[in-house]
Structures are given as C-alpha cells and as structure tokens.
PDB file of N, CA and C in Angstrom:
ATOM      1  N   UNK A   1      -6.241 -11.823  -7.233  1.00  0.00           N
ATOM      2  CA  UNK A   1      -5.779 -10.585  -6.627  1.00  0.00           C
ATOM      3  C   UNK A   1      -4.722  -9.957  -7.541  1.00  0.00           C
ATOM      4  N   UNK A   2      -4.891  -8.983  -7.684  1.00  0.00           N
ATOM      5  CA  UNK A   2      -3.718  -7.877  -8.358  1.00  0.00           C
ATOM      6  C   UNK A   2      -2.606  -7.893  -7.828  1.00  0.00           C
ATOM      7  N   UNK A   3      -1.686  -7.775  -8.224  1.00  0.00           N
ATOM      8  CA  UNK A   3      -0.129  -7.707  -7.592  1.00  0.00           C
ATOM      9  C   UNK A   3       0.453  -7.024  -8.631  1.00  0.00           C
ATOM     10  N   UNK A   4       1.670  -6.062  -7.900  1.00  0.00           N
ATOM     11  CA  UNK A   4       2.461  -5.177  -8.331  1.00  0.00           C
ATOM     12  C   UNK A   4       3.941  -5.367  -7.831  1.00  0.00           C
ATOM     13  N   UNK A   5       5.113  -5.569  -8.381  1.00  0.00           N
ATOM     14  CA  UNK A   5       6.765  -5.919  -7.973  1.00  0.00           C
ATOM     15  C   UNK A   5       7.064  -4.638  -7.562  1.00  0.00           C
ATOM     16  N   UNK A   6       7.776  -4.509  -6.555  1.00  0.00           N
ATOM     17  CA  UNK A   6       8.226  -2.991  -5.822  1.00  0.00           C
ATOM     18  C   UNK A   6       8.884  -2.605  -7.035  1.00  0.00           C
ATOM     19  N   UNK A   7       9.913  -3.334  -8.308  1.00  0.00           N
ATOM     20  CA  UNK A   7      10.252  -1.986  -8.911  1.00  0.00           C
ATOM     21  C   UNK A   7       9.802  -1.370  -9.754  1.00  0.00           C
ATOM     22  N   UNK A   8       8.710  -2.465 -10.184  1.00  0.00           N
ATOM     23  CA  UNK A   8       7.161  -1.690 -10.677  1.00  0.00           C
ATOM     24  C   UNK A   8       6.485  -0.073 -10.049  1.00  0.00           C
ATOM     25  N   UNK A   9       6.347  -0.693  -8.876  1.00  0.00           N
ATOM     26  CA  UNK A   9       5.788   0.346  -8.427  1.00  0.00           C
ATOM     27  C   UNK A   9       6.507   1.620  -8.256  1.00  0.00           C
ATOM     28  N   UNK A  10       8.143   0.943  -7.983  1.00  0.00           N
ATOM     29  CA  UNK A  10       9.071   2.675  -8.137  1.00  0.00           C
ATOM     30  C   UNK A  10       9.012   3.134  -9.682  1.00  0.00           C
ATOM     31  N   UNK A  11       9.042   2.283 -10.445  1.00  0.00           N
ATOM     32  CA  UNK A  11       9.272   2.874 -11.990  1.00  0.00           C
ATOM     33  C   UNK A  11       8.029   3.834 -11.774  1.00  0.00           C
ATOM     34  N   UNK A  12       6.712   3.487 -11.491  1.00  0.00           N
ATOM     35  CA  UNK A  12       5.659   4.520 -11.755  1.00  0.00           C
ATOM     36  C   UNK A  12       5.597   5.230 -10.766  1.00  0.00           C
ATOM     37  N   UNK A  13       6.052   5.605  -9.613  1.00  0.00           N
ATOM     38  CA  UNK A  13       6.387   7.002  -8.874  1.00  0.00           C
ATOM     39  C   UNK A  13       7.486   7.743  -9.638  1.00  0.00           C
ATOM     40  N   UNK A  14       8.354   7.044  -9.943  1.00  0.00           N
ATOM     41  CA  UNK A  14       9.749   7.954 -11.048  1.00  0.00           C
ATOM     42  C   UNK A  14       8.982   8.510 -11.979  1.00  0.00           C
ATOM     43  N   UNK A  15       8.423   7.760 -12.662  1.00  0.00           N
ATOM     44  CA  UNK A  15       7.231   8.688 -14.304  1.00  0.00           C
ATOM     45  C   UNK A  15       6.207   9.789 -13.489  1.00  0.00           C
ATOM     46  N   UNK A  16       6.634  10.056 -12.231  1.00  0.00           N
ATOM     47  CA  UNK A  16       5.280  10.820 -11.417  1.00  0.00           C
ATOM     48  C   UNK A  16       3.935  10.647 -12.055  1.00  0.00           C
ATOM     49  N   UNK A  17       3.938   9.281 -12.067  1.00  0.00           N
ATOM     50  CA  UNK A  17       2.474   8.795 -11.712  1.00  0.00           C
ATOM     51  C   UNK A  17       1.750   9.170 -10.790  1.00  0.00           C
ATOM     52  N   UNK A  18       0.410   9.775 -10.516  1.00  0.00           N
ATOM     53  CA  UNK A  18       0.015  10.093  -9.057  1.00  0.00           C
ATOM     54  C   UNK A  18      -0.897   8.691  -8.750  1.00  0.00           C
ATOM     55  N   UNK A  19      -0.433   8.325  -7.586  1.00  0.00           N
ATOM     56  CA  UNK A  19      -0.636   6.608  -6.834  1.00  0.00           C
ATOM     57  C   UNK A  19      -1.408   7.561  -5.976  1.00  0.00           C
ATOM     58  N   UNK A  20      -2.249   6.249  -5.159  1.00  0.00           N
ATOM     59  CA  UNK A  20      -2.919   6.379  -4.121  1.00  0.00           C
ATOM     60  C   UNK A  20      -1.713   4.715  -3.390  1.00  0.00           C
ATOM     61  N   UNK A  21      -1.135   4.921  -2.617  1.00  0.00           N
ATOM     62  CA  UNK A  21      -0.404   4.188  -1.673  1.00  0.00           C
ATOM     63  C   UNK A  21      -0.957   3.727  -0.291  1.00  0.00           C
ATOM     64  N   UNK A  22      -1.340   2.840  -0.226  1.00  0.00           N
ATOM     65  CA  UNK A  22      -1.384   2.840   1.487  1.00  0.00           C
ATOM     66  C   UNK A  22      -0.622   1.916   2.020  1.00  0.00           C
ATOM     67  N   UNK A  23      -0.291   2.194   3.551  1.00  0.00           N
ATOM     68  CA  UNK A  23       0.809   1.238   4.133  1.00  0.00           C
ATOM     69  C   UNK A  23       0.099   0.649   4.927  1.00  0.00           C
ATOM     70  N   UNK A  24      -0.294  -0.777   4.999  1.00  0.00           N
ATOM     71  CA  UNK A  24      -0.672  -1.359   6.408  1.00  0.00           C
ATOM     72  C   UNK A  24       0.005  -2.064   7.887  1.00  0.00           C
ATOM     73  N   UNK A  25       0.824  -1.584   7.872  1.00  0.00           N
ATOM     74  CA  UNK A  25       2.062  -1.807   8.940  1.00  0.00           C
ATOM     75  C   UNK A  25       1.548  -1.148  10.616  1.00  0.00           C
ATOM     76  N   UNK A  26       2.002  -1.100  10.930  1.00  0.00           N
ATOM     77  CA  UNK A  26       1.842  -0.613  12.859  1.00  0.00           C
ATOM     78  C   UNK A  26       2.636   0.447  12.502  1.00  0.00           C
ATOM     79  N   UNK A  27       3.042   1.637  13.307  1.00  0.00           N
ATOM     80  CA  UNK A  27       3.534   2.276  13.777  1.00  0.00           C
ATOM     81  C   UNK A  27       5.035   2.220  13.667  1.00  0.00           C
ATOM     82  N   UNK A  28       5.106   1.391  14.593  1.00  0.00           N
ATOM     83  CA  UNK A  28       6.779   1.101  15.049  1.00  0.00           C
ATOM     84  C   UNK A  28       7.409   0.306  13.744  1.00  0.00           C
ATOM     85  N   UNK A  29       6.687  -0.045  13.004  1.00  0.00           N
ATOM     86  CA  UNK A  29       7.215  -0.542  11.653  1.00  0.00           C
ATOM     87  C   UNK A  29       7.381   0.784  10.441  1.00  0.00           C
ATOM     88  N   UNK A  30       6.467   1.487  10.628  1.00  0.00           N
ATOM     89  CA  UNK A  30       6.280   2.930   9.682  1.00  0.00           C
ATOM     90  C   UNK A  30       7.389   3.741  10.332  1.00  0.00           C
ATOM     91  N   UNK A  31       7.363   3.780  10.647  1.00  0.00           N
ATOM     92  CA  UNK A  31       9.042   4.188  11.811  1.00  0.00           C
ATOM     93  C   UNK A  31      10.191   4.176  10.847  1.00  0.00           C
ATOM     94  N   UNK A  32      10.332   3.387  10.256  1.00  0.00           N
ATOM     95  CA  UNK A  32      11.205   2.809   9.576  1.00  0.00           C
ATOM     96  C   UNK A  32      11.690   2.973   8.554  1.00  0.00           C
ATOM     97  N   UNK A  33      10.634   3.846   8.469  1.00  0.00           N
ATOM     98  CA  UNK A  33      10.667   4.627   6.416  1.00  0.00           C
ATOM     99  C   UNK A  33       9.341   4.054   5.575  1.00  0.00           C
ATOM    100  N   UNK A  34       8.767   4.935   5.134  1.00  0.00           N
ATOM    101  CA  UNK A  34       7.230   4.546   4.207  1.00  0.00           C
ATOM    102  C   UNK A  34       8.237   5.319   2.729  1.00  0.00           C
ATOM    103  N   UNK A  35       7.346   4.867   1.989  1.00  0.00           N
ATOM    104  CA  UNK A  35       7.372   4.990   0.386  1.00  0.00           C
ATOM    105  C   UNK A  35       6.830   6.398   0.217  1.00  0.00           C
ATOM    106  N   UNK A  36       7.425   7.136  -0.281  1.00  0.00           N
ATOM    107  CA  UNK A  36       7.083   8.739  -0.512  1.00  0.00           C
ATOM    108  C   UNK A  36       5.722   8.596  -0.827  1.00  0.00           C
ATOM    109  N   UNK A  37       4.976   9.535  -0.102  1.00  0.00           N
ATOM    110  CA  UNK A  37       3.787  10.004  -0.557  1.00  0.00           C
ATOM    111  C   UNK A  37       2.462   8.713  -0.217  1.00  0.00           C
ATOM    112  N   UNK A  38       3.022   8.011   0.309  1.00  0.00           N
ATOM    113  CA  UNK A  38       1.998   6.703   0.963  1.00  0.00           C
ATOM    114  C   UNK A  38       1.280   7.598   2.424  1.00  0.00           C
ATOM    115  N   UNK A  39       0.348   7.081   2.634  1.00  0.00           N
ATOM    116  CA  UNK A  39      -0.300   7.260   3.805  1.00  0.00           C
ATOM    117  C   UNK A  39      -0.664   5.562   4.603  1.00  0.00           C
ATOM    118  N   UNK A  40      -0.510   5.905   6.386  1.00  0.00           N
ATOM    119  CA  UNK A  40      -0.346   4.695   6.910  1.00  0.00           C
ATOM    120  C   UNK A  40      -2.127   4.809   7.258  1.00  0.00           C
ATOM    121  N   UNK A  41      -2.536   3.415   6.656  1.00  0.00           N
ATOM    122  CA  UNK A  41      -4.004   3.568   7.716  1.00  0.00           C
ATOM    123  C   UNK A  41      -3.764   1.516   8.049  1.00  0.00           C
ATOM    124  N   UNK A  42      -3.783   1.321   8.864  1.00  0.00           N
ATOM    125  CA  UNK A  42      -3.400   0.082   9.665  1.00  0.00           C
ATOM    126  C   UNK A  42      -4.327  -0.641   9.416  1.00  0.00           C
ATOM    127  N   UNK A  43      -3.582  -2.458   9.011  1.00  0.00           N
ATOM    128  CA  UNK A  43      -4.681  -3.537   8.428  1.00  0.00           C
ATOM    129  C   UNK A  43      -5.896  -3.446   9.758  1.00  0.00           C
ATOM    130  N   UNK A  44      -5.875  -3.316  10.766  1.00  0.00           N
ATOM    131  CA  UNK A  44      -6.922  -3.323  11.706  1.00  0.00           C
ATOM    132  C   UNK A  44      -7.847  -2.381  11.394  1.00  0.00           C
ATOM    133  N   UNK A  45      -7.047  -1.408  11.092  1.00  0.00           N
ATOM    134  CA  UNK A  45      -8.251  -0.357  11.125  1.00  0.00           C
ATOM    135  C   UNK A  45      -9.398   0.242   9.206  1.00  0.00           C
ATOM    136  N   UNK A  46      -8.656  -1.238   8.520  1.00  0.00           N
ATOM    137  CA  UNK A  46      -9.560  -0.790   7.550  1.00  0.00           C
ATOM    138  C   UNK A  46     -10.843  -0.540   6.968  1.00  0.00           C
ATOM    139  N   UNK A  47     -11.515  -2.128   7.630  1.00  0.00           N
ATOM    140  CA  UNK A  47     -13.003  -2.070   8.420  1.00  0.00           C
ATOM    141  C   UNK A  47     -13.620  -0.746   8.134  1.00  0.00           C
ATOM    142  N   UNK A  48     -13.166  -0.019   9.308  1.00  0.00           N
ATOM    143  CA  UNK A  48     -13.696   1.003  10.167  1.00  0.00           C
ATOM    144  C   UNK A  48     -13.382   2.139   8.761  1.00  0.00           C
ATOM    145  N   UNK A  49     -12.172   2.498   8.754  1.00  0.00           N
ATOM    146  CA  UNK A  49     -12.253   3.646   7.449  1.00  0.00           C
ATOM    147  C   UNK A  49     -12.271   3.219   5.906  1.00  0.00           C
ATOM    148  N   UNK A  50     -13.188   2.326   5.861  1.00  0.00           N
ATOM    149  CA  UNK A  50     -13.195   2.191   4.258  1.00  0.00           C
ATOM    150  C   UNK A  50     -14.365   3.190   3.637  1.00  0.00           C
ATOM    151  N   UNK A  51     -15.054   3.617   4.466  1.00  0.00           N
ATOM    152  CA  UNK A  51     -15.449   5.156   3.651  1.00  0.00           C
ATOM    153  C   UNK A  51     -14.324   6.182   3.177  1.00  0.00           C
ATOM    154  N   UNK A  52     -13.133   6.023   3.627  1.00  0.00           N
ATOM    155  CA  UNK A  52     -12.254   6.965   3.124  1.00  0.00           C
ATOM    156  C   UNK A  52     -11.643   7.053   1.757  1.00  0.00           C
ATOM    157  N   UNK A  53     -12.029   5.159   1.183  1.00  0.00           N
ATOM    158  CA  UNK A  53     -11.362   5.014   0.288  1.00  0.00           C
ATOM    159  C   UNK A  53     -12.714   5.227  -0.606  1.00  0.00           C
ATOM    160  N   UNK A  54     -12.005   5.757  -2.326  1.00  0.00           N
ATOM    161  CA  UNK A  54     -12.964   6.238  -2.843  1.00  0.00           C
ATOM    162  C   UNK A  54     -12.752   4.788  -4.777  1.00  0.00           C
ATOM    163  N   UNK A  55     -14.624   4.722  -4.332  1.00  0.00           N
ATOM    164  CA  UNK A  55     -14.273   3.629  -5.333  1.00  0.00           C
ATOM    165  C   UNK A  55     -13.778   3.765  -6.928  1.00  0.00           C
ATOM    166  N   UNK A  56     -13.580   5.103  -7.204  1.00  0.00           N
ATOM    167  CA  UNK A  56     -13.003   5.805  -8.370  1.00  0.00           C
ATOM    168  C   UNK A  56     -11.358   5.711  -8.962  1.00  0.00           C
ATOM    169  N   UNK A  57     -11.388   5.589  -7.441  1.00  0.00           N
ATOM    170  CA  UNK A  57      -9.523   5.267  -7.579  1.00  0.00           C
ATOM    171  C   UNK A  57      -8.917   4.195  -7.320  1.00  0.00           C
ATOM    172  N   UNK A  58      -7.816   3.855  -7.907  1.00  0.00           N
ATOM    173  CA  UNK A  58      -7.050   2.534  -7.540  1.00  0.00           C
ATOM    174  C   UNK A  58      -6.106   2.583  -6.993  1.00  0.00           C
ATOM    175  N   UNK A  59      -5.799   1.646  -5.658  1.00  0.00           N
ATOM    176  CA  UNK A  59      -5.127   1.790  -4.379  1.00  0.00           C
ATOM    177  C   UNK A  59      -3.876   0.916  -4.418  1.00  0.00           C
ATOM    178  N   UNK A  60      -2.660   1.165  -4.268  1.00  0.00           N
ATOM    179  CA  UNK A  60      -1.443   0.116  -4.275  1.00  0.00           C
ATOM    180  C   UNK A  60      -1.384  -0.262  -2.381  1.00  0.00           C
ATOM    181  N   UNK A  61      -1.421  -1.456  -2.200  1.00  0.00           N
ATOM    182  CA  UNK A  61      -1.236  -1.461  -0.577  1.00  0.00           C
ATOM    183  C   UNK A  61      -0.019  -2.544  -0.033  1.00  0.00           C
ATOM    184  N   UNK A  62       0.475  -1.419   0.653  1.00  0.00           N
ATOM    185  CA  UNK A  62       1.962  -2.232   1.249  1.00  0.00           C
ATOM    186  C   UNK A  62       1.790  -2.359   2.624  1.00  0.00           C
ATOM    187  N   UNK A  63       2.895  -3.891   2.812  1.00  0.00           N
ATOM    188  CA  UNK A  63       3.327  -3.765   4.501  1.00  0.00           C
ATOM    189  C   UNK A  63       4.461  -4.488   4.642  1.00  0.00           C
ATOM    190  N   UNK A  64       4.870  -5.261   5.115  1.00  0.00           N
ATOM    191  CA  UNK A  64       6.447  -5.309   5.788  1.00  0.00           C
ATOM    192  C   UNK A  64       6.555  -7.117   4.311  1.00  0.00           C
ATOM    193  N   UNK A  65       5.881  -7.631   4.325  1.00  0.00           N
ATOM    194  CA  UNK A  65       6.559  -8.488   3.755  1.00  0.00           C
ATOM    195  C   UNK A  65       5.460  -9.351   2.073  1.00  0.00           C
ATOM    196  N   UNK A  66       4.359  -8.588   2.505  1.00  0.00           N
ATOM    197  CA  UNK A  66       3.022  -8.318   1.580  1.00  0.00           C
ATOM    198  C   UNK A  66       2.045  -9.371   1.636  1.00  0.00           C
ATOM    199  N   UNK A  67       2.201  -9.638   2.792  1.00  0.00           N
ATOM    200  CA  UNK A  67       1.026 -10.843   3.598  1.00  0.00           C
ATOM    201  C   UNK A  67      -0.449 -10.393   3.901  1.00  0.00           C
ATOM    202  N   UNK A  68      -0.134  -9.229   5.059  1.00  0.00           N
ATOM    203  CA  UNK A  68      -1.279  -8.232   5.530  1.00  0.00           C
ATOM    204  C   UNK A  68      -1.470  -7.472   4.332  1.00  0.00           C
ATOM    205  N   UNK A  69      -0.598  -6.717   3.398  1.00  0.00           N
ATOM    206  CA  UNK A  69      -1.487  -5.980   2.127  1.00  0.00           C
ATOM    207  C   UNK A  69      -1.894  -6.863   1.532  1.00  0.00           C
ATOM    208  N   UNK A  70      -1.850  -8.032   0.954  1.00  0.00           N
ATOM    209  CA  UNK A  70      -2.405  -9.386   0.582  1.00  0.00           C
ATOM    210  C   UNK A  70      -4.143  -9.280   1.174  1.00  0.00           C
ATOM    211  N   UNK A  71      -3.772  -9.538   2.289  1.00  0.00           N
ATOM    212  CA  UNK A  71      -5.091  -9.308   3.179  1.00  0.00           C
ATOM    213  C   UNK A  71      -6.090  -8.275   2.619  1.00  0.00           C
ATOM    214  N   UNK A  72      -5.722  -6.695   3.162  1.00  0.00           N
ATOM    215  CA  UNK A  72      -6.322  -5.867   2.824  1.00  0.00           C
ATOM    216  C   UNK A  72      -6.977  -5.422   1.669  1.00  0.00           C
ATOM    217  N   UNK A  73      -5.599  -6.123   0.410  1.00  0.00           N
ATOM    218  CA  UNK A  73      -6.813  -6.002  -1.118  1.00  0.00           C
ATOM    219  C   UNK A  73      -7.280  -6.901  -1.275  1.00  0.00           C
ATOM    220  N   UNK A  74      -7.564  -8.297  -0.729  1.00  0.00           N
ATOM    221  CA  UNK A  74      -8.631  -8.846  -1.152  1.00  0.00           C
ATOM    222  C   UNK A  74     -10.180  -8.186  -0.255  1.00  0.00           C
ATOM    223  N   UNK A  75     -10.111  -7.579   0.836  1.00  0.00           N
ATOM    224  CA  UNK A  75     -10.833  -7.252   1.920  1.00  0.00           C
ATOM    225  C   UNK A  75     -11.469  -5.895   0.739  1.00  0.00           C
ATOM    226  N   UNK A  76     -10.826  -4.875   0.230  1.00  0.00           N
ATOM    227  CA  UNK A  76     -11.084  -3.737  -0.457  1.00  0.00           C
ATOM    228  C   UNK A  76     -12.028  -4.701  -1.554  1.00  0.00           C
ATOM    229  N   UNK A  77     -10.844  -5.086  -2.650  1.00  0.00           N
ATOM    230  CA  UNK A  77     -11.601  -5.884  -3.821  1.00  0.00           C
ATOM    231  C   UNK A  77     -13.090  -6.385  -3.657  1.00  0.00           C
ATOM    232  N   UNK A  78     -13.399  -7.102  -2.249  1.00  0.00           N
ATOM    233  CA  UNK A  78     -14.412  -7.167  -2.103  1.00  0.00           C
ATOM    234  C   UNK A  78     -15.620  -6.241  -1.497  1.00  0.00           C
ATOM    235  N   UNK A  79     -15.091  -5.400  -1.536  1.00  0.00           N
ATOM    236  CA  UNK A  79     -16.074  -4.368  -1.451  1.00  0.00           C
ATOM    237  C   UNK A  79     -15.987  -3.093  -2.474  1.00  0.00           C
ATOM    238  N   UNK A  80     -15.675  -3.677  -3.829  1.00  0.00           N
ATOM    239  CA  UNK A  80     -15.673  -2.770  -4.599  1.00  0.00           C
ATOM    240  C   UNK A  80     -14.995  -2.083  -5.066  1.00  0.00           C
ATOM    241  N   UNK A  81     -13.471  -2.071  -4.265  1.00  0.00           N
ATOM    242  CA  UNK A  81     -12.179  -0.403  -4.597  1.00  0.00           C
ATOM    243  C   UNK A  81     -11.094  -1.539  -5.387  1.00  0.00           C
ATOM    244  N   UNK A  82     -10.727  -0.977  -6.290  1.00  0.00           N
ATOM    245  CA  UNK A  82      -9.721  -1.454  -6.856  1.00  0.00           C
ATOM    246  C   UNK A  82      -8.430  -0.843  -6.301  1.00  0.00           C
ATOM    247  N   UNK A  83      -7.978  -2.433  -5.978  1.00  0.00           N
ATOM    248  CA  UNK A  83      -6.566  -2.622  -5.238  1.00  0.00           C
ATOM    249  C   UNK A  83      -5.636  -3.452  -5.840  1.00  0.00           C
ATOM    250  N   UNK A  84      -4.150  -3.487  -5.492  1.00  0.00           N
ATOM    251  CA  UNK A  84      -3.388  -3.936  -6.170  1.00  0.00           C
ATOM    252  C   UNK A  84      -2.375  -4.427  -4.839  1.00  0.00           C
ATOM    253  N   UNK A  85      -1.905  -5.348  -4.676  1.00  0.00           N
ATOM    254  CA  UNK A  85      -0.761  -5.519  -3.355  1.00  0.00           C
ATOM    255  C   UNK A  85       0.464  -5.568  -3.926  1.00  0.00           C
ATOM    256  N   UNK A  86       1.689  -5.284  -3.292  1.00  0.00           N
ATOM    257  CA  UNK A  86       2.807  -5.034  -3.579  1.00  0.00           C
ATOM    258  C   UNK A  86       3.356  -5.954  -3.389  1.00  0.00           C
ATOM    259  N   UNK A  87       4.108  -7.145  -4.309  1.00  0.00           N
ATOM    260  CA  UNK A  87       4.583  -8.283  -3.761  1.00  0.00           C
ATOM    261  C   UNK A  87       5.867  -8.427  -3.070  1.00  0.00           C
ATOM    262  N   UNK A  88       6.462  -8.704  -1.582  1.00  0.00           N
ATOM    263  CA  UNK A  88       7.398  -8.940  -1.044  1.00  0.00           C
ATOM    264  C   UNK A  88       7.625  -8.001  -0.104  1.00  0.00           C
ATOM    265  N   UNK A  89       6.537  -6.572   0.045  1.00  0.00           N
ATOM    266  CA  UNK A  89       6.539  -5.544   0.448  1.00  0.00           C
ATOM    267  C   UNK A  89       7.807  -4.609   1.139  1.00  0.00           C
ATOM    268  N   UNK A  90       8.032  -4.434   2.238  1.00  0.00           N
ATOM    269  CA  UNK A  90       9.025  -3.661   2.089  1.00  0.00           C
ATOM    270  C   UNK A  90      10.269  -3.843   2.290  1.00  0.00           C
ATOM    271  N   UNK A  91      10.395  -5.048   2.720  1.00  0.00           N
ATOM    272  CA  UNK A  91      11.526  -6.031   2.651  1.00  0.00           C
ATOM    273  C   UNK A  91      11.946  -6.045   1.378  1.00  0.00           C
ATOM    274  N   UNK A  92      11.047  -5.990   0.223  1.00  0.00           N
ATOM    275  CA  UNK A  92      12.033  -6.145  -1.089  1.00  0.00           C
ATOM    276  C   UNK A  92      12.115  -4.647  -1.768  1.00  0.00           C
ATOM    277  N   UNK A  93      11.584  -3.562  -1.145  1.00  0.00           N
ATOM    278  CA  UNK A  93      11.669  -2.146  -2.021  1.00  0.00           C
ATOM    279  C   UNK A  93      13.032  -1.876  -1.728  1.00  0.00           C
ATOM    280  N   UNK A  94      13.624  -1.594  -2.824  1.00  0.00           N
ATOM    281  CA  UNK A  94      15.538  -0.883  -2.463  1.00  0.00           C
ATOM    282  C   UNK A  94      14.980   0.666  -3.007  1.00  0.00           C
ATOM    283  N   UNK A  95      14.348   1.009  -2.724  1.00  0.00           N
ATOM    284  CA  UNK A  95      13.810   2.704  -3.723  1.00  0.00           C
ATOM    285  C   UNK A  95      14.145   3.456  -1.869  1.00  0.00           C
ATOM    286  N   UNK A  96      13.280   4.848  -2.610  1.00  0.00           N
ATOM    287  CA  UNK A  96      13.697   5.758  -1.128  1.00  0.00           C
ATOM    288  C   UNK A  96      12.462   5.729  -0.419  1.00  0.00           C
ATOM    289  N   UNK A  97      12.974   5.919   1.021  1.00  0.00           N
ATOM    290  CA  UNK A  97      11.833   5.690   1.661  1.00  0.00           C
ATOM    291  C   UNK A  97      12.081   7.367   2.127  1.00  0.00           C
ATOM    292  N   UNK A  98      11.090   7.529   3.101  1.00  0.00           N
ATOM    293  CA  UNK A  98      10.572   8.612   4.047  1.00  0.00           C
ATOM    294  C   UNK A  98      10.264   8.335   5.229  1.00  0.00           C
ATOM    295  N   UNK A  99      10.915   9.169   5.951  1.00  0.00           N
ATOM    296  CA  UNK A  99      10.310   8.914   7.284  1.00  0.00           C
ATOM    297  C   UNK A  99       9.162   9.355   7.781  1.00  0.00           C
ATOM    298  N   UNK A 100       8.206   9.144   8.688  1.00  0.00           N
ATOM    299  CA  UNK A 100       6.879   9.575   8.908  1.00  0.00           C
ATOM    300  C   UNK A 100       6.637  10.749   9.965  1.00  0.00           C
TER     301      UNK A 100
END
C-alpha cells in the first residue's frame, strides 16, 4: 500500500499541487476541520460510489488516525484507482484545516 506523511502531503498542497483528497471519517468527526479542498465521502459508503472515482487520477485518503484510509486504499487499489493513505491521519496533520 502507498503511504504518504501528513507533512508530505502539506508540502504538496503549499507547491499548489492539485490533489484529489478524500476524507473517510463520519460527520461528527469532519466537524472538526478537513484538509482544504478534501471532499468527505465515508469508509461505508465507498462500495456504493466508487464510480465517482476516476481511474485516471490519484487519490490521497484520510481519516482520524489512518486505519479506515488504510482500509479504503487497499479497497480502491484493488479495483484499479490509484491511492495513497495518509499515515497517522489527522491526529498527526499540524497544517490548516477547514471547516465543512
């Protein structure tokens, strides 16, 4: 599995890299502040919208401690989308968040 260090991943939002981000967290956790420019689509519900993801692009996927994004890119990887998980997830990002 791919893995990426949160200050990895801030260094390449600072170079305005354009990321494809996703957060797999609940709600009441996204609450909390997401990573600029991430979109939340929930480890439950990836199943169901992985037509959304497009196999052209490569996906960074976060969640509260990088267990469930763990999950989700091996779940993507195996179906083709290149993914990358964020290690320690958002417990270890000190960058800016956003609220949702």
């Amino acid at each position: 599995m791919n893995e990426i260090q949160p200050n990895q991943l801030a260094e390449k939002l600072k170079e305005g890299e354009k990321l494809h981000i996703v957060d797999v967290r609940e709600d009441e956790e996204v609450a909390q502040g997401m990573i600029p420019g991430a979109i939340q689509i929930r480890l439950g519900e990836i199943p169901d919208r992985l037509d959304e993801f497009d196999q052209n692009q490569h996906y960074y996927m976060i969640c509260r401690s990088g267990a469930r994004s763990g999950r989700a890119t091996e779940y993507l990887e195996a179906n083709g989308i290149k993914a990358t998980n964020m290690t320690g997830g958002m417990l270890a990002w000190e960058d800016e968040v956003v609220l949702p």
